[in-house]
N, C-alpha and C. Protein backbone atom coordinates (compact mmCIF):
# COMPACT_ATOMS: atom_id res chain seq x y z
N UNK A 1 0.83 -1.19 0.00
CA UNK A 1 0.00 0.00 0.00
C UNK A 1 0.87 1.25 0.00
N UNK A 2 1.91 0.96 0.45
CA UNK A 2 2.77 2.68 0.88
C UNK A 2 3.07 3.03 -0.64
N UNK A 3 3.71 2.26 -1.53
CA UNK A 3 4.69 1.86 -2.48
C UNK A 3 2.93 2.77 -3.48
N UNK A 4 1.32 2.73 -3.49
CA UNK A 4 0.44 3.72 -3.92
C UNK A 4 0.27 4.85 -3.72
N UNK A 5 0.77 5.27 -2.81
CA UNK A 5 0.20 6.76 -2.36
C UNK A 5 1.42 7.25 -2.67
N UNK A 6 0.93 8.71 -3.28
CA UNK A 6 1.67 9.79 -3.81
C UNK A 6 1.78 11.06 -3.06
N UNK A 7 2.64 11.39 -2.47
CA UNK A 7 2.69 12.86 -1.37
C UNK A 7 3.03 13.47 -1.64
N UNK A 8 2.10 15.14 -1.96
CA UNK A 8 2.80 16.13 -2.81
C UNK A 8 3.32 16.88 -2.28
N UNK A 9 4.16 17.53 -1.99
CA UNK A 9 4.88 18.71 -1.11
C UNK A 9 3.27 19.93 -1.39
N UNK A 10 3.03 20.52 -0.32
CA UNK A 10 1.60 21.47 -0.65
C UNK A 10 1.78 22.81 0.98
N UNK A 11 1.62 23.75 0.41
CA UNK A 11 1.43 24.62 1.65
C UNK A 11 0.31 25.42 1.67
N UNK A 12 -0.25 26.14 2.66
CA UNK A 12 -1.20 26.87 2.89
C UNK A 12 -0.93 28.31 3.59
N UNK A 13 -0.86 29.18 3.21
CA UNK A 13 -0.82 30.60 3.65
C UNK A 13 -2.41 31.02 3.46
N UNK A 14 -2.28 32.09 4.41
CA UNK A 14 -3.80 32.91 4.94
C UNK A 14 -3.16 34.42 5.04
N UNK A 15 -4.27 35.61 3.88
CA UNK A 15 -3.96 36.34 4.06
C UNK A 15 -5.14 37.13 4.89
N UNK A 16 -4.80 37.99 5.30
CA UNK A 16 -6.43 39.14 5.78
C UNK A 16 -6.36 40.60 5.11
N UNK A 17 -7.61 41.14 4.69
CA UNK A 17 -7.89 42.28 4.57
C UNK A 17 -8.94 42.44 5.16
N UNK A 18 -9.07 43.82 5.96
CA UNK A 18 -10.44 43.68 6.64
C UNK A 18 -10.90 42.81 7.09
N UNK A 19 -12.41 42.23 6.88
CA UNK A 19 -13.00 40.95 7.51
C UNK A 19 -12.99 40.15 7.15
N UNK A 20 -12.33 39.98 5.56
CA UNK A 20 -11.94 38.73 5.35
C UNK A 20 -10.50 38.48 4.41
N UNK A 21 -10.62 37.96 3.66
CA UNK A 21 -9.09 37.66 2.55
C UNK A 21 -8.94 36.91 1.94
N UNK A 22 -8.17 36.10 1.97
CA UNK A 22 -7.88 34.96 0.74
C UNK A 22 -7.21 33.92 1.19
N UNK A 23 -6.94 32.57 0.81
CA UNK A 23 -6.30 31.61 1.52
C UNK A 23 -5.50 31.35 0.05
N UNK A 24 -4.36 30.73 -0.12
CA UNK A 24 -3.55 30.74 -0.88
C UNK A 24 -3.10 28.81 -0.70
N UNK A 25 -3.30 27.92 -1.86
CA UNK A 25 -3.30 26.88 -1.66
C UNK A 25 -2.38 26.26 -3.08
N UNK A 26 -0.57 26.28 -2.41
CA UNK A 26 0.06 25.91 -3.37
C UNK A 26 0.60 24.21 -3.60
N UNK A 27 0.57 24.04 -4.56
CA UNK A 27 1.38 22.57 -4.69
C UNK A 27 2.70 22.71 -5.65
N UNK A 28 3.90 22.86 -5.48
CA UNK A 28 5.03 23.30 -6.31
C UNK A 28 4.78 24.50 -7.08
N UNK A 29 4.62 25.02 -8.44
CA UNK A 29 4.36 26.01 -8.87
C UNK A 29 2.93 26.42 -8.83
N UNK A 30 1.69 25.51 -8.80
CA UNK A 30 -0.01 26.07 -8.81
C UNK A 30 -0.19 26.72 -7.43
N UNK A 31 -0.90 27.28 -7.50
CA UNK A 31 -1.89 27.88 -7.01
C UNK A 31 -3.48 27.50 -7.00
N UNK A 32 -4.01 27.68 -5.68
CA UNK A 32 -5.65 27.91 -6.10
C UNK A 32 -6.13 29.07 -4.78
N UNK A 33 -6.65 29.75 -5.15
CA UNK A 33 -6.79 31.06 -4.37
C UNK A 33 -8.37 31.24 -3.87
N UNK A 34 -8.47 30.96 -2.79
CA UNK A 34 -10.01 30.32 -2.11
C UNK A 34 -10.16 32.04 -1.01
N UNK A 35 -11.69 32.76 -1.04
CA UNK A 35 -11.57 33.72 -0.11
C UNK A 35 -12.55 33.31 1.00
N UNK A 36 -12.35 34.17 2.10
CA UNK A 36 -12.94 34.11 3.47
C UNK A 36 -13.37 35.01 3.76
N UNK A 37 -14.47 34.63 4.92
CA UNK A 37 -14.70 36.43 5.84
C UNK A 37 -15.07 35.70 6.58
N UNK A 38 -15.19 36.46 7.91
CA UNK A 38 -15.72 36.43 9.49
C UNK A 38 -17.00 35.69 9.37
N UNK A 39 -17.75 35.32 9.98
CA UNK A 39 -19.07 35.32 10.22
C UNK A 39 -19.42 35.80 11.58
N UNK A 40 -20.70 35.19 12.03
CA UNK A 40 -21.24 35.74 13.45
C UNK A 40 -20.59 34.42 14.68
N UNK A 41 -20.66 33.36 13.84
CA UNK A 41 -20.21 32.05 14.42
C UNK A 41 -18.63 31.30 13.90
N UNK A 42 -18.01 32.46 13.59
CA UNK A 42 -16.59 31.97 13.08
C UNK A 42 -16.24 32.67 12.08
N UNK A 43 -15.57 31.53 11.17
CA UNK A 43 -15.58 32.14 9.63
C UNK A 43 -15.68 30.71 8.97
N UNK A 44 -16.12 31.66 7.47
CA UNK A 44 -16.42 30.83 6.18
C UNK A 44 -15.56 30.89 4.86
N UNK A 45 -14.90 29.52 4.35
CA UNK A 45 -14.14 30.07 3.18
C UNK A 45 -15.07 29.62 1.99
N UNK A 46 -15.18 30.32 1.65
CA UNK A 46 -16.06 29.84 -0.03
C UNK A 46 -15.32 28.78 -1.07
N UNK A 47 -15.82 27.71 -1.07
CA UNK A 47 -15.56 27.42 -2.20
C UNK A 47 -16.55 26.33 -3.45
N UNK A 48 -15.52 26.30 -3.87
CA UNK A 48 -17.14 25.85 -5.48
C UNK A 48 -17.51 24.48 -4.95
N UNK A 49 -18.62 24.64 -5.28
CA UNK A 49 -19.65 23.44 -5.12
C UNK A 49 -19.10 21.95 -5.63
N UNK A 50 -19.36 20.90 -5.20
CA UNK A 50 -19.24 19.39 -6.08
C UNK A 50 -19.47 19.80 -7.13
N UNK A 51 -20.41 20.41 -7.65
CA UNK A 51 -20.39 19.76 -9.20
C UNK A 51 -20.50 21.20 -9.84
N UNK A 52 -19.93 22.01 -9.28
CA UNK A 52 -18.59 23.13 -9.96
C UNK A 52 -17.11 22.95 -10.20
N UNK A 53 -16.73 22.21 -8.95
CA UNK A 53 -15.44 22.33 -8.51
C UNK A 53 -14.55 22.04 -10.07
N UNK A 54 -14.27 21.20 -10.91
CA UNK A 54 -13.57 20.79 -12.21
C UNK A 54 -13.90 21.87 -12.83
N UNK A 55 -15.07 22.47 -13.13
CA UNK A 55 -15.20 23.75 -14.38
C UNK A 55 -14.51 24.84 -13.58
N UNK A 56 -15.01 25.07 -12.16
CA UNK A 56 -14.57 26.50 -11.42
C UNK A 56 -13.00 26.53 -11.81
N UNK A 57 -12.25 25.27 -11.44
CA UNK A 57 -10.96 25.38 -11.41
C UNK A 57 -10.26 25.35 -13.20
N UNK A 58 -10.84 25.01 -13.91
CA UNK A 58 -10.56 24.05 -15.12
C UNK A 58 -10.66 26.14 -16.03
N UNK A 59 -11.76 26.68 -15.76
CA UNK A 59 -12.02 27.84 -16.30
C UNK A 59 -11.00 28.90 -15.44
N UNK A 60 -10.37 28.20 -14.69
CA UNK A 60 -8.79 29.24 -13.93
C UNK A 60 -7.87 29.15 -14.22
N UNK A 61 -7.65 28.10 -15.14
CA UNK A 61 -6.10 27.35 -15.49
C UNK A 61 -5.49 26.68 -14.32
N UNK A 62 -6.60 25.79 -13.66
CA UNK A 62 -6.19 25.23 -12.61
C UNK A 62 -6.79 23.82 -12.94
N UNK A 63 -6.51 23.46 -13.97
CA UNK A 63 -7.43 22.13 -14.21
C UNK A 63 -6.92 21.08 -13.41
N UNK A 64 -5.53 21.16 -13.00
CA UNK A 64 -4.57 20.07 -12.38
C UNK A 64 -5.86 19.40 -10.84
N UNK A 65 -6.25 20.41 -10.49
CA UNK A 65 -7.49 20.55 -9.59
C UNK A 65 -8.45 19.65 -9.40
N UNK A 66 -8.84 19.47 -10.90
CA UNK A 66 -10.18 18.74 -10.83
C UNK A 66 -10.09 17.15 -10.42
N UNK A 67 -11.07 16.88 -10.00
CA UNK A 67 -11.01 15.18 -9.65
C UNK A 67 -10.56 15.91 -8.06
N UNK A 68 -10.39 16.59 -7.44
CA UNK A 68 -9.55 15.98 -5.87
C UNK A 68 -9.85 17.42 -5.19
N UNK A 69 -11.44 17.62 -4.80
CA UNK A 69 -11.81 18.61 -4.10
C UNK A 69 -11.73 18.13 -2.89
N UNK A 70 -12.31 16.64 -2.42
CA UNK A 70 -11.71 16.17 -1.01
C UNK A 70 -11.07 16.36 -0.66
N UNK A 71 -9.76 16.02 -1.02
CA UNK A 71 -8.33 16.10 -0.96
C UNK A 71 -7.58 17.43 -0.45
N UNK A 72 -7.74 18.22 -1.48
CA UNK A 72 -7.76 19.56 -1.47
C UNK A 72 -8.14 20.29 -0.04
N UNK A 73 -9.03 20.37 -0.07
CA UNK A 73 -10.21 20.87 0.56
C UNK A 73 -9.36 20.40 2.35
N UNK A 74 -9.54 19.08 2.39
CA UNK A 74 -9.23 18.70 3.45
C UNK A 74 -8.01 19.24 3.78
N UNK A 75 -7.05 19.40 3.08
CA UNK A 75 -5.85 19.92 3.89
C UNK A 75 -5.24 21.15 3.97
N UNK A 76 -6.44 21.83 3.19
CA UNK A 76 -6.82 23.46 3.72
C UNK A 76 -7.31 23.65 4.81
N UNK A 77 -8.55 22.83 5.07
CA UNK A 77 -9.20 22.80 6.65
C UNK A 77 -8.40 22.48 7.55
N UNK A 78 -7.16 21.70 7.46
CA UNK A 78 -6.73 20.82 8.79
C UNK A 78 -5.46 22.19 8.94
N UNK A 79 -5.02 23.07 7.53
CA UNK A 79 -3.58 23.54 7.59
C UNK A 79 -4.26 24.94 8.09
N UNK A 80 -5.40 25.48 7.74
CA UNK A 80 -6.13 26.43 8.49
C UNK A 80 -6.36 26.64 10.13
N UNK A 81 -6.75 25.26 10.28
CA UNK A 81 -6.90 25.09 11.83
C UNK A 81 -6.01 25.42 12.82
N UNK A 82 -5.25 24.45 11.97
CA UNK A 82 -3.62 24.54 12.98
C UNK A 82 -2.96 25.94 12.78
N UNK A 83 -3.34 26.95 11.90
CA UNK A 83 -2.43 28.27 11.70
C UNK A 83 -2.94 29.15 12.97
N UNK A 84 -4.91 28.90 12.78
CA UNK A 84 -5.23 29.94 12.83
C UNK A 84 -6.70 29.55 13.72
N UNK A 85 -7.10 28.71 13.91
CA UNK A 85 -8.15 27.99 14.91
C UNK A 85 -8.22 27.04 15.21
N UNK A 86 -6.79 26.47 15.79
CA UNK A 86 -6.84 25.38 16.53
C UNK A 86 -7.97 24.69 17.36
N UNK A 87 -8.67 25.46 17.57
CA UNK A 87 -10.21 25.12 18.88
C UNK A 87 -11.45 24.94 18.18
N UNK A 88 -11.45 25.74 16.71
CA UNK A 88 -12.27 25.57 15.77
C UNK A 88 -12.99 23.83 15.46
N UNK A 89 -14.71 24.31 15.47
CA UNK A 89 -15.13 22.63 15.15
C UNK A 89 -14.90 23.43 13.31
N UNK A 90 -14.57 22.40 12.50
CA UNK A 90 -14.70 22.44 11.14
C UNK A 90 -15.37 21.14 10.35
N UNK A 91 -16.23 22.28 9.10
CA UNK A 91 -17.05 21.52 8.35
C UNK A 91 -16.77 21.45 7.23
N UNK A 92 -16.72 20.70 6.42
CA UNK A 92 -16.35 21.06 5.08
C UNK A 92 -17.84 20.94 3.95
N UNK A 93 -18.38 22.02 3.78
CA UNK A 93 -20.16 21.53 3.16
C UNK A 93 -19.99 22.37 1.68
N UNK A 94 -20.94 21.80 0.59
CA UNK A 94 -21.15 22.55 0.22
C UNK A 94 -20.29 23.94 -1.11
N UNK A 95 -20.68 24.83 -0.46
CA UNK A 95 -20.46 26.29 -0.64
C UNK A 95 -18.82 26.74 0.19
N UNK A 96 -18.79 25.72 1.26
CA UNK A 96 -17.92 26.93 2.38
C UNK A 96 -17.15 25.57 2.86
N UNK A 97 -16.21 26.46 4.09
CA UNK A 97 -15.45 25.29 4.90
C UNK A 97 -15.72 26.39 5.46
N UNK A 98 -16.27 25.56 7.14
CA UNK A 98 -17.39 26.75 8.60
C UNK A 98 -15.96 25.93 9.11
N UNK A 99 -15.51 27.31 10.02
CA UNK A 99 -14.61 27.21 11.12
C UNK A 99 -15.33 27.78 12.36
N UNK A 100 -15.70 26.95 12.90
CA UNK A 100 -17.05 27.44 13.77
C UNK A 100 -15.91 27.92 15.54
N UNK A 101 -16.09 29.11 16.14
CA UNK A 101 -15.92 29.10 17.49
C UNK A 101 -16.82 28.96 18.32
């Protein structure tokens, strides 16, 4: 099983303006650039729906993207947490990833 899995070197930076900003989600040279704001119960990062996610990214020149919004997704939530709301419950739904306090 080890000798299947592929581990990409990937980082996550968080910027802020005002109440919200942008999260910055690189894998060697790509990019995918996901934004945020506050809410009343945390914050919310937007991002494209299941059955956006391949066109949203594919119409960015981010096609490398498509197929692996789980993936993705998940280790924005977990690299978010740990930067920046460790105590945070997180959801990944939808529209958003809720970093709930």
């Amino acid at each position: 099983m080890q000798g299947s899995i592929s581990i990409m070197n990937y980082k996550v930076e968080i910027h802020q303006t005002g109440r919200g900003g942008r999260v910055s989600y690189m894998e060697d040279e790509r990019t995918l650039f996901l934004d945020w704001e506050f809410a009343v119960d945390g914050v919310d990062l937007f991002v494209p729906t299941p059955e956006n996610w391949d066109a949203y990214w594919q119409g960015r020149d981010a096609g490398w993207a498509g197929g692996r919004r789980q993936e993705i997704l998940e280790r924005v939530a977990e690299e978010v947490r740990k930067q920046k709301a460790a105590g945070a419950k997180v959801t990944i739904e939808d529209n958003w990833i809720h970093f709930g306090f």
